[in-house]
C-alpha atoms as a PDB file:
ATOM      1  CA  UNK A   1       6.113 145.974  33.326  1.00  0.00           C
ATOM      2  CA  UNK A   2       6.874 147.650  29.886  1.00  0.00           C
ATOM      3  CA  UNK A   3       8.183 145.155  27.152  1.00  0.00           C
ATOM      4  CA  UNK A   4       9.440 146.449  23.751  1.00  0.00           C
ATOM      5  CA  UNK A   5       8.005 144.327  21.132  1.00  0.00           C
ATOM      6  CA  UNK A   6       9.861 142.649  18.463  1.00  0.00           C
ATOM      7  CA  UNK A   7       9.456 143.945  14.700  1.00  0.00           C
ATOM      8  CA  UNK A   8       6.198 142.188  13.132  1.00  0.00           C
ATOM      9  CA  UNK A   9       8.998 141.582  10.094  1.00  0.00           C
ATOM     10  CA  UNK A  10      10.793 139.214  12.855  1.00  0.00           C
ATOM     11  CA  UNK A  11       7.882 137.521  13.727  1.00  0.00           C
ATOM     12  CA  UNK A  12       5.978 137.275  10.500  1.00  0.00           C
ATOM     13  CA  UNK A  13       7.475 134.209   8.776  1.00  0.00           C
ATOM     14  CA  UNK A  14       6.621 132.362  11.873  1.00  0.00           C
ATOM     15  CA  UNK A  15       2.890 133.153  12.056  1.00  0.00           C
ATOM     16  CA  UNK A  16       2.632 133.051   8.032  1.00  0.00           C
ATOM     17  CA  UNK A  17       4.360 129.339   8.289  1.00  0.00           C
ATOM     18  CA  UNK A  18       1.365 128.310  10.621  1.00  0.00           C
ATOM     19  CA  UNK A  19      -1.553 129.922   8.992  1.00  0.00           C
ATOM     20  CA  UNK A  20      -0.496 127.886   5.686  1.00  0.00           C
ATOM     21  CA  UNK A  21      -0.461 124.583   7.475  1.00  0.00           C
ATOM     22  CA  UNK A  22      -3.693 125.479   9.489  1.00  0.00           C
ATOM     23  CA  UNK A  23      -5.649 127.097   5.931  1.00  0.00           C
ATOM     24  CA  UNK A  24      -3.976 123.626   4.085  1.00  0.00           C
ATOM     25  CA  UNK A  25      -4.334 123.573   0.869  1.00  0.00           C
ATOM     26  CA  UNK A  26      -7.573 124.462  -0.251  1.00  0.00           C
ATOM     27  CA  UNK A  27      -8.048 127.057   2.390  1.00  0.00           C
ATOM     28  CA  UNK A  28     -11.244 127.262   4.696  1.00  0.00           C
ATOM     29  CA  UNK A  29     -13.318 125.557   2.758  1.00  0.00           C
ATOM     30  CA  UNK A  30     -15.807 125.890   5.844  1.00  0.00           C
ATOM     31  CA  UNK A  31     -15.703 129.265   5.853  1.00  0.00           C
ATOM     32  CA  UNK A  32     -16.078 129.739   2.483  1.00  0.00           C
ATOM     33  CA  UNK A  33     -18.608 127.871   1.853  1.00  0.00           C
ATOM     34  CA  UNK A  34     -21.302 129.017   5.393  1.00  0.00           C
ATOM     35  CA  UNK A  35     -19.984 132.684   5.309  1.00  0.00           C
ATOM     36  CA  UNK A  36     -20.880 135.411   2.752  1.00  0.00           C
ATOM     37  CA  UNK A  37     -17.549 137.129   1.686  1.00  0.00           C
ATOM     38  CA  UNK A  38     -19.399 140.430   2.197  1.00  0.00           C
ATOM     39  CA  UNK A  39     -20.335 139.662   5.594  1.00  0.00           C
ATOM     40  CA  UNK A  40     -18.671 141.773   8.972  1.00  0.00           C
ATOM     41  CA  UNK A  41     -18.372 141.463  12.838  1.00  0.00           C
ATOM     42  CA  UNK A  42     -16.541 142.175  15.790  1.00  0.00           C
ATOM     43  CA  UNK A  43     -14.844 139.318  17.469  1.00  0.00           C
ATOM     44  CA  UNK A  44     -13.800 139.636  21.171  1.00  0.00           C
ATOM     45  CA  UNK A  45     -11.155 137.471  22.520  1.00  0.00           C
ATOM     46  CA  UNK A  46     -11.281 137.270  26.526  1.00  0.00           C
ATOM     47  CA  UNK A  47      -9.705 135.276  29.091  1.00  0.00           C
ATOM     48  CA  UNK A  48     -11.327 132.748  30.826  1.00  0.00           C
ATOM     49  CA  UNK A  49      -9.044 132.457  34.016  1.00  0.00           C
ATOM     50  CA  UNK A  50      -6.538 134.407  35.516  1.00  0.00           C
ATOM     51  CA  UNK A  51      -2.563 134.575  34.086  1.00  0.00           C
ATOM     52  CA  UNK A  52      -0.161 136.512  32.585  1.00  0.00           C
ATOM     53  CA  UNK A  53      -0.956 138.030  28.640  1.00  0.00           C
ATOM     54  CA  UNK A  54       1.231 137.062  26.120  1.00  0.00           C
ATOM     55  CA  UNK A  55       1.527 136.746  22.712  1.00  0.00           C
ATOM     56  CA  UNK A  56      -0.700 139.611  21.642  1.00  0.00           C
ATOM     57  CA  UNK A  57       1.159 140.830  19.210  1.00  0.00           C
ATOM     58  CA  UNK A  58       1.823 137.889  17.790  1.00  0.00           C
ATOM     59  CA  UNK A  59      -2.350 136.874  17.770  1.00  0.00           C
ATOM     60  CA  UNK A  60      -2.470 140.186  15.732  1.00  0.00           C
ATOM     61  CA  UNK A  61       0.259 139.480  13.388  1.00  0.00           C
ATOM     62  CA  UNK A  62      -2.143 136.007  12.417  1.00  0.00           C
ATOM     63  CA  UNK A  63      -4.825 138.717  11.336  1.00  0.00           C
ATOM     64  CA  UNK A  64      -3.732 140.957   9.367  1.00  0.00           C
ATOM     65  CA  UNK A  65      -1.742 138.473   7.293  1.00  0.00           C
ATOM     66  CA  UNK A  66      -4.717 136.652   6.369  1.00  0.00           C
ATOM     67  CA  UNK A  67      -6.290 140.259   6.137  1.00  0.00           C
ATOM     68  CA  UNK A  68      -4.689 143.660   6.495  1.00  0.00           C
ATOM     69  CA  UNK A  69      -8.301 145.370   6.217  1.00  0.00           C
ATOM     70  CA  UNK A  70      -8.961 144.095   9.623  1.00  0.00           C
ATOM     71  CA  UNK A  71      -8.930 146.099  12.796  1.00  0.00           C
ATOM     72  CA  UNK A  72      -7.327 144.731  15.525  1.00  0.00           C
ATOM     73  CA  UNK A  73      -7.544 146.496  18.709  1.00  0.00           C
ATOM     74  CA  UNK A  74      -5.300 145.145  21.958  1.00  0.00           C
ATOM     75  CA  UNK A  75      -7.043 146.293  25.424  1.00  0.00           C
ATOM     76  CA  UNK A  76      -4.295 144.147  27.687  1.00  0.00           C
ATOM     77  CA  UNK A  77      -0.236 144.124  26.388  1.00  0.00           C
ATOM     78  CA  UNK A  78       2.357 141.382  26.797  1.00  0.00           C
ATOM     79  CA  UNK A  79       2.877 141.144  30.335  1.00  0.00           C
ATOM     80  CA  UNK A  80      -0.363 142.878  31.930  1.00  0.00           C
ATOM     81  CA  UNK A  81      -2.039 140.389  34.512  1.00  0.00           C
ATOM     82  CA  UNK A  82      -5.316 139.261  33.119  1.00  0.00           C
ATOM     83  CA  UNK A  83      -8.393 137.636  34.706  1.00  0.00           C
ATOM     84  CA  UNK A  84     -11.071 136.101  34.146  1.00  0.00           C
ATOM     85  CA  UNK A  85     -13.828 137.721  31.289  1.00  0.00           C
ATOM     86  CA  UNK A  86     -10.885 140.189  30.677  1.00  0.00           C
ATOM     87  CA  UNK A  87     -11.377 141.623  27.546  1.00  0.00           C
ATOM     88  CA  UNK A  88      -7.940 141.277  25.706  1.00  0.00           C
ATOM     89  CA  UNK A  89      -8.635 141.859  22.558  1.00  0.00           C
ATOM     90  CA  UNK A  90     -11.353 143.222  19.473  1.00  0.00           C
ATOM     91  CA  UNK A  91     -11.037 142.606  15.879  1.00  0.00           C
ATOM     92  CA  UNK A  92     -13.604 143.669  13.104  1.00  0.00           C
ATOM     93  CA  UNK A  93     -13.947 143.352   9.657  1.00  0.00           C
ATOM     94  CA  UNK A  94     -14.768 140.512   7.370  1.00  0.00           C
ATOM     95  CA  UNK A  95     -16.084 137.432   9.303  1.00  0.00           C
ATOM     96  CA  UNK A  96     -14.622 135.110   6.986  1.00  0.00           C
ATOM     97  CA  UNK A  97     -10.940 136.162   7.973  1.00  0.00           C
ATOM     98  CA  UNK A  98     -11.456 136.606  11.771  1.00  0.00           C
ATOM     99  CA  UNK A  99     -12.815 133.084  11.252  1.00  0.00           C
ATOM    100  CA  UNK A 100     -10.249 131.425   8.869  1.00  0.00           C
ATOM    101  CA  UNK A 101      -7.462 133.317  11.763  1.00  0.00           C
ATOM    102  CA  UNK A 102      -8.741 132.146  14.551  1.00  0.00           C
ATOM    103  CA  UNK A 103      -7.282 128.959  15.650  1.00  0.00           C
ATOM    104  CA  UNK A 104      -3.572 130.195  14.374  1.00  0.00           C
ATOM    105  CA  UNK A 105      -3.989 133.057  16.359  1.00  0.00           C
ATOM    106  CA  UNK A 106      -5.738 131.411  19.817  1.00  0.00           C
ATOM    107  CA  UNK A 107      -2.591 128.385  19.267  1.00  0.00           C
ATOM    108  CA  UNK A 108       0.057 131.474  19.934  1.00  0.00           C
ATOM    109  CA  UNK A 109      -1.685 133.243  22.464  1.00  0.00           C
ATOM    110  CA  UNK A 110      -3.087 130.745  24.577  1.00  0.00           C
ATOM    111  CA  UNK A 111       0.395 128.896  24.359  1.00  0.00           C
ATOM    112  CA  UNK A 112       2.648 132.116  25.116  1.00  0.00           C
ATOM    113  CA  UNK A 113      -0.119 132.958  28.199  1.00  0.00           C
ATOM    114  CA  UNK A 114       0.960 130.262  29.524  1.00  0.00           C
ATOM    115  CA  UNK A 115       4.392 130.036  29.338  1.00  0.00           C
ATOM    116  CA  UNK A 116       4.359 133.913  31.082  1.00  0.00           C
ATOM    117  CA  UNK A 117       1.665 132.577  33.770  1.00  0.00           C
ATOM    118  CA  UNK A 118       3.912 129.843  34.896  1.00  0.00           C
ATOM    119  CA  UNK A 119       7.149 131.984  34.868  1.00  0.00           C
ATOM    120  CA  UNK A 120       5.438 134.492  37.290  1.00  0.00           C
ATOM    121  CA  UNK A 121       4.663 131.748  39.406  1.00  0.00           C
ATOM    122  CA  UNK A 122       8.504 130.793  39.334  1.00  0.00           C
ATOM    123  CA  UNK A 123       9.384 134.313  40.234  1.00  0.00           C
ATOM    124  CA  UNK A 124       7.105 135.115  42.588  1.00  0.00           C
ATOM    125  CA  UNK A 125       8.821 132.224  44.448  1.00  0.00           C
ATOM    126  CA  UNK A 126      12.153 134.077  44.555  1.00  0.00           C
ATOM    127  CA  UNK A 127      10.501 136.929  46.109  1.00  0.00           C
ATOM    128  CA  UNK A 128      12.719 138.728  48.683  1.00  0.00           C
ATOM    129  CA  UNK A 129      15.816 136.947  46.908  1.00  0.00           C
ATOM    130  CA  UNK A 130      18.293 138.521  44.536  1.00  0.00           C
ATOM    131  CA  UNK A 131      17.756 135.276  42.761  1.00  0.00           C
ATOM    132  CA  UNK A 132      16.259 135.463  38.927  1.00  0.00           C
ATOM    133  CA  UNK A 133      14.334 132.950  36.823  1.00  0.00           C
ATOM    134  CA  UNK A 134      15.553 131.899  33.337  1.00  0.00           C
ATOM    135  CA  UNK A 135      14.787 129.628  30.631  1.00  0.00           C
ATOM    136  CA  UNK A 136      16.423 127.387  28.579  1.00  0.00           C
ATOM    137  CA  UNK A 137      16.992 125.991  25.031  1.00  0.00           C
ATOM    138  CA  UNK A 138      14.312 123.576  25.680  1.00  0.00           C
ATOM    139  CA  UNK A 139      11.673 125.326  23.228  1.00  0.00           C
ATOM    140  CA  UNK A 140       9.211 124.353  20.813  1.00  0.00           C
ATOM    141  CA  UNK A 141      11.551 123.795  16.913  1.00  0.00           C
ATOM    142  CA  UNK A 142      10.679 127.374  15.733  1.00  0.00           C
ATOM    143  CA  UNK A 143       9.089 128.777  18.021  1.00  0.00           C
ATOM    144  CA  UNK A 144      11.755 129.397  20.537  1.00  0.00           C
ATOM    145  CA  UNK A 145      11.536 133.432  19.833  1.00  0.00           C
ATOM    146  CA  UNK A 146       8.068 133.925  21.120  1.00  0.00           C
ATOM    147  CA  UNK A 147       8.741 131.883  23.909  1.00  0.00           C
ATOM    148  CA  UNK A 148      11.376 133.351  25.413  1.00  0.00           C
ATOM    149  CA  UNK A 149       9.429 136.148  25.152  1.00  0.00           C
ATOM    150  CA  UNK A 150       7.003 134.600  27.115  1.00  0.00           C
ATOM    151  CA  UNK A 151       9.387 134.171  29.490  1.00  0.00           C
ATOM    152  CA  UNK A 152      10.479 138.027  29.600  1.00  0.00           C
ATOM    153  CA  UNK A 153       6.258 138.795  29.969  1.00  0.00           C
ATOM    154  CA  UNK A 154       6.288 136.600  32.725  1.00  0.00           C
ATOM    155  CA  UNK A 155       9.302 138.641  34.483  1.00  0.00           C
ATOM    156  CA  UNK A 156      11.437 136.041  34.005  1.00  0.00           C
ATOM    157  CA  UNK A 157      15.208 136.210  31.838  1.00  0.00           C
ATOM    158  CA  UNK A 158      16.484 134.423  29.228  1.00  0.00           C
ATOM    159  CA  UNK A 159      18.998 132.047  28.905  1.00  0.00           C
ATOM    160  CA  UNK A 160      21.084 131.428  25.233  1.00  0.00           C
ATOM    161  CA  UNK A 161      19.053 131.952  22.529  1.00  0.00           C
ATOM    162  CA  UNK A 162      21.358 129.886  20.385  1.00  0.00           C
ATOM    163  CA  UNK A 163      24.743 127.811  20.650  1.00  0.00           C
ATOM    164  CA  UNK A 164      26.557 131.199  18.908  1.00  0.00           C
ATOM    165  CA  UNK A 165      25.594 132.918  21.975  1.00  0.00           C
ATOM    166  CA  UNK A 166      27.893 132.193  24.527  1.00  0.00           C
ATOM    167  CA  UNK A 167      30.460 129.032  25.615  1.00  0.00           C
ATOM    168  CA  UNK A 168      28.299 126.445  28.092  1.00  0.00           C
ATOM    169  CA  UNK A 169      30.176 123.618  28.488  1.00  0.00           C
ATOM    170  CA  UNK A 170      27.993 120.728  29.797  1.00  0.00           C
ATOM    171  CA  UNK A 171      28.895 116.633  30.845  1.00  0.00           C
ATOM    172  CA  UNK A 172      29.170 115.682  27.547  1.00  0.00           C
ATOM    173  CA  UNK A 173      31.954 118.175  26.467  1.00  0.00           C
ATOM    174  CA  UNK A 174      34.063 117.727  29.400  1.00  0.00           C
ATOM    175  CA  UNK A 175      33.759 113.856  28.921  1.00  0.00           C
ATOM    176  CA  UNK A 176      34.614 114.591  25.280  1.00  0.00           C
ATOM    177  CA  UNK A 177      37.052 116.652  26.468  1.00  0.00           C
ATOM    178  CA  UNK A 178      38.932 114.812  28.848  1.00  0.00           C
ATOM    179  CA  UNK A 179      37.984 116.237  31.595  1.00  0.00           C
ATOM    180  CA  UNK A 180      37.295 119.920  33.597  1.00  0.00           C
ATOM    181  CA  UNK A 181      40.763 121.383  33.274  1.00  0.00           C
ATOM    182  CA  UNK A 182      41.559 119.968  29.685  1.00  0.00           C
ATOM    183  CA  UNK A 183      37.995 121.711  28.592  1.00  0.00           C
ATOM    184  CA  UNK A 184      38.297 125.150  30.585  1.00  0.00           C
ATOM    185  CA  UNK A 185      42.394 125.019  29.019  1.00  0.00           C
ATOM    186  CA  UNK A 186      40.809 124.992  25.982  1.00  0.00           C
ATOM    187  CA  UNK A 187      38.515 127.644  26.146  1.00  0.00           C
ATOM    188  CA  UNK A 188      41.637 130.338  27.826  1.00  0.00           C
ATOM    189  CA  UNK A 189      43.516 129.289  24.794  1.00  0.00           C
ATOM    190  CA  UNK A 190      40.859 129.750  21.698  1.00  0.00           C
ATOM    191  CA  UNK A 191      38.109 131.565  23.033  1.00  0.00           C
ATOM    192  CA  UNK A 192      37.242 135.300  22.043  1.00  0.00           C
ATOM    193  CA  UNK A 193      37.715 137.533  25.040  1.00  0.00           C
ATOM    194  CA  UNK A 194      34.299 139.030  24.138  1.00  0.00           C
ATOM    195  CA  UNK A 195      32.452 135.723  25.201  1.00  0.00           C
ATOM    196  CA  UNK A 196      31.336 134.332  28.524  1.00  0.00           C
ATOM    197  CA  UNK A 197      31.701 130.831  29.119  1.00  0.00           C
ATOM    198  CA  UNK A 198      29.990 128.872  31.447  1.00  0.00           C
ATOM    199  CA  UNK A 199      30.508 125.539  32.676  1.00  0.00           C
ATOM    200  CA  UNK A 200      28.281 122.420  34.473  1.00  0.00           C
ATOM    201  CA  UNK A 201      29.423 120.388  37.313  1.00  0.00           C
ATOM    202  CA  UNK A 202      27.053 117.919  39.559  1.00  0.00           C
ATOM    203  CA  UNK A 203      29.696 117.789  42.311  1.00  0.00           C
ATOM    204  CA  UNK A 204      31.461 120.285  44.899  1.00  0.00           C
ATOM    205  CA  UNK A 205      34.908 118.697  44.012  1.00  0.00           C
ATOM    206  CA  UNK A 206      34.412 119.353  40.421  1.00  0.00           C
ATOM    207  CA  UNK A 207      33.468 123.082  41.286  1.00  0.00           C
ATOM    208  CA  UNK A 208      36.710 123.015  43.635  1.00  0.00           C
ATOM    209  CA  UNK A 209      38.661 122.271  40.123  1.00  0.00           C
ATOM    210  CA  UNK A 210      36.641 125.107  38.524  1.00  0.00           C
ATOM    211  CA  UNK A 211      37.878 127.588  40.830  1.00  0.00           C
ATOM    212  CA  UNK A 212      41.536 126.464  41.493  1.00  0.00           C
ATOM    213  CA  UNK A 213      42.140 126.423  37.423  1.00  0.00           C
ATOM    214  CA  UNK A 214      39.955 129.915  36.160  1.00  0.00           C
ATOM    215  CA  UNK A 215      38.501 130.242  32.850  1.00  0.00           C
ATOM    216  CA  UNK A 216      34.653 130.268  33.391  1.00  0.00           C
ATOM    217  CA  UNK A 217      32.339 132.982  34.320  1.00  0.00           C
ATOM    218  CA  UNK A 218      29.484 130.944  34.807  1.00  0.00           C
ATOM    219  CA  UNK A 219      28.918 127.422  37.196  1.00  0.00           C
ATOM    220  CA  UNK A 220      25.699 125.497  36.228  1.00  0.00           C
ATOM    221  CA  UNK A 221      25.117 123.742  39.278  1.00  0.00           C
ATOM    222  CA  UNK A 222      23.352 120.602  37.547  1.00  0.00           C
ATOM    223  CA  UNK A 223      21.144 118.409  40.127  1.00  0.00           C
ATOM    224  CA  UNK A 224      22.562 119.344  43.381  1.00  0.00           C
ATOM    225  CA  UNK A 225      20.194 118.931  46.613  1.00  0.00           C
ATOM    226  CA  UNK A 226      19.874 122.345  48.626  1.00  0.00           C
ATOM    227  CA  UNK A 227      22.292 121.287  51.200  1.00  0.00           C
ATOM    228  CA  UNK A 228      24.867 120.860  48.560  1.00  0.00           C
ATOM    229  CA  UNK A 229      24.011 124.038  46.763  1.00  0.00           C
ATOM    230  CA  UNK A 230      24.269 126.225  50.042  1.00  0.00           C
ATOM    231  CA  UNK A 231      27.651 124.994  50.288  1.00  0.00           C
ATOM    232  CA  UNK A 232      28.425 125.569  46.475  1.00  0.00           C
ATOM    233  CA  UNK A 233      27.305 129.401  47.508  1.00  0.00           C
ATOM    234  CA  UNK A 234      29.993 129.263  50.079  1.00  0.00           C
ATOM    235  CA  UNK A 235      32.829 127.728  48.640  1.00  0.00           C
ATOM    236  CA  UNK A 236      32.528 130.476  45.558  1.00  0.00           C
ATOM    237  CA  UNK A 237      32.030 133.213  47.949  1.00  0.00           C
ATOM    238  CA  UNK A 238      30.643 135.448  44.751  1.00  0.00           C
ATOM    239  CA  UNK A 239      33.540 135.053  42.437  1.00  0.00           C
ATOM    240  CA  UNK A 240      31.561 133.404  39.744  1.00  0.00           C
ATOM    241  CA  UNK A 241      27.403 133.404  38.765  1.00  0.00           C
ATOM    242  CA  UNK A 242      25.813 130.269  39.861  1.00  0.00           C
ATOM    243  CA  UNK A 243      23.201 129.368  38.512  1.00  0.00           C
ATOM    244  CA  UNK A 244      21.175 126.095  39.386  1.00  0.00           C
ATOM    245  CA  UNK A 245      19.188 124.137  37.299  1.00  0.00           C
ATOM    246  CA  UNK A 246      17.829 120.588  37.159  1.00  0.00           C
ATOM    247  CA  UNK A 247      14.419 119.388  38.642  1.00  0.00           C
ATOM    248  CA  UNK A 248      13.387 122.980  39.736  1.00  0.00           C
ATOM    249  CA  UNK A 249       9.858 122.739  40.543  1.00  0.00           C
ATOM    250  CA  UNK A 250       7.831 125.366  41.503  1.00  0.00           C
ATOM    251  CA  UNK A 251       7.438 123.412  44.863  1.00  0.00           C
ATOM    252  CA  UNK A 252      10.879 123.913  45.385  1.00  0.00           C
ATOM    253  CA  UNK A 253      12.115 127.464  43.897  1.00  0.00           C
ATOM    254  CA  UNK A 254      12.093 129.233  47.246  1.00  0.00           C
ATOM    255  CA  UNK A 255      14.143 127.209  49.005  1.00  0.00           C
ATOM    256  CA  UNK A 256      17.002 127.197  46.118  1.00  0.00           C
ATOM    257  CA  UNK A 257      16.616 131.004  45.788  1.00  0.00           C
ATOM    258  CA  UNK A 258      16.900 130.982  49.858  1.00  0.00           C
ATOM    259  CA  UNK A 259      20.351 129.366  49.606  1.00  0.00           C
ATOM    260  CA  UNK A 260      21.922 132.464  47.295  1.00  0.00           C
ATOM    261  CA  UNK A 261      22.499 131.237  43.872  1.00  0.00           C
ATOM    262  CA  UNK A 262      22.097 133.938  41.273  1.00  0.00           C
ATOM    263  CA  UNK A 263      20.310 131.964  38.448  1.00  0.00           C
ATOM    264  CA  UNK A 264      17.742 128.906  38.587  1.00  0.00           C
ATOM    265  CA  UNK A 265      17.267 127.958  35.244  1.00  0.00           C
ATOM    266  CA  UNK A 266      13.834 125.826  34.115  1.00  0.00           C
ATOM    267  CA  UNK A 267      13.420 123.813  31.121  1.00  0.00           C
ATOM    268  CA  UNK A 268       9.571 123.308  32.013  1.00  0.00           C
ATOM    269  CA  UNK A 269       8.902 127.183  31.784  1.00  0.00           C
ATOM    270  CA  UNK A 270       8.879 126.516  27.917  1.00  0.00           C
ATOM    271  CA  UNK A 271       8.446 122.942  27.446  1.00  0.00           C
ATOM    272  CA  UNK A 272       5.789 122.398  30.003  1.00  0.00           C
ATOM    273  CA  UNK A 273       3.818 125.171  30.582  1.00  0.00           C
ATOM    274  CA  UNK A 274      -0.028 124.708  30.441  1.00  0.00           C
ATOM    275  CA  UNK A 275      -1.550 126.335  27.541  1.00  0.00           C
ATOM    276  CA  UNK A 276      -4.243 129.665  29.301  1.00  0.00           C
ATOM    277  CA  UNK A 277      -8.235 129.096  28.355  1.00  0.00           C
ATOM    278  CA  UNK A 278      -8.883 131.898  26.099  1.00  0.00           C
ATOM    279  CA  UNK A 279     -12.019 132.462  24.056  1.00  0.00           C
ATOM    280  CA  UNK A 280     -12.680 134.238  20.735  1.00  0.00           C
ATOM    281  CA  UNK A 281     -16.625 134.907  20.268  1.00  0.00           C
ATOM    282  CA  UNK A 282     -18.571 136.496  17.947  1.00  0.00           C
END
């Protein structure tokens, strides 16, 4: 699958923000210190199992900001499968900056791989199902760009970026609130017409007062077992998106995408995901 990149001037401050706490600061005094500044060499970063690549551009990004002279040459893009001894990517130039790079550069990738390797897992569960994968806001502070676009390399979807994005009213709000029809009331009467709103409800008769009052595009079906979401799929009878979410394992994906929802959202896609083995050697 083809994914447009990102501007490197989106992603920049990002990688810049982790090379200065990873270079400290003295720099790499290690480097400095074992490696002649005139010295060169052609680093090869490879996988060593099998995933989902991610976060190449971002591993490049890391080099060329701690020098532009470097070459760096991608043989695998965001979102190309990837296995084992894969060749992903070459750099050459100066040793000293491929070295004093490095970890920044392995943290993203290896990180992002994995985030993409899991969500492929999640979709390939939904295969045969109309049903797509999305994330969440549960992201890393800062990082929450790249890995949603982790997700996307994974063939996964993404969920809000940020609260601006769209209404989602959760417990909280309608307890705040007073309650499902004060909250969606609310929303008829103050919300732009050029936002969606979605709303959260952990029981059928609270998605029976969704439907009989309007206002929401969206039901999060929070924590419902299977039985209870096949008859959430029924009682809407496609007049809103359901989407489910709440302990959505990977054990468990095809048998919520079997019951017709049209989202299941997972937190662990970004905030559990298993960072890929990947190697850089000289």
């Amino acid at each position: 699958m083809t994914h447009t990149p990102l501007p490197d001037l989106i992603l920049e401050p990002m990688v810049r923000a982790a090379l200065i706490e990873d270079l400290g600061t003295y720099g790499d005094i290690t480097t400095r210190t074992v490696i002649p500044p005139d010295k060169r060499y052609t680093a090869r970063l490879h996988a060593r199992e099998p995933g989902v690549a991610s976060g190449m551009q971002v591993a490049a990004i890391a080099f060329r900001l701690v020098d532009p002279d470097l070459k760096v040459t991608a043989h695998v893009a965001d979102g190309d499968p990837i296995a084992p001894g894969d060749l992903m990517m070459e750099i050459a130039g100066k040793a000293a900056s491929i070295l004093s790079a490095e970890r920044v550069a392995l943290n993203f990738a290896g990180r992002l791989c994995g985030t993409a390797t899991l969500t492929a897992a999640f979709v390939a569960e939904t295969r045969g199902t109309a049903t797509r994968i999305t994330c969440t806001r549960k992201t890393t502070p800062g990082l929450r760009v790249v890995e949603k676009q982790a997700v996307l390399h994974g063939g996964g979807f993404n969920h809000r970026f940020s609260l601006s994005d769209a209404i989602l009213i959760k417990d909280n709000h309608i307890a705040a609130a007073g309650g499902i029809r004060p909250v969606l009331r609310a929303v008829k009467a103050g919300a732009s017409h050029m936002i969606r709103t979605e709303i959260e409800v952990d029981r059928l008769d609270q998605l029976a007062e969704v439907l009989d009052e309007g206002g929401a595009d969206v039901v999060l079906l929070d924590n419902m077992d299977t039985p209870t979401l096949v008859e959430a799929v029924a009682m809407t009878a496609g007049r809103l998106i359901l989407e489910a979410s709440g302990n959505m394992r990977l054990d468990r994906v095809a048998e919520v995408a079997a019951t017709g929802v049209d989202y299941i959202s997972s937190g662990a896609l970004t905030h559990s995901a298993r960072a890929l083995d990947l190697g850089l050697d000289f």
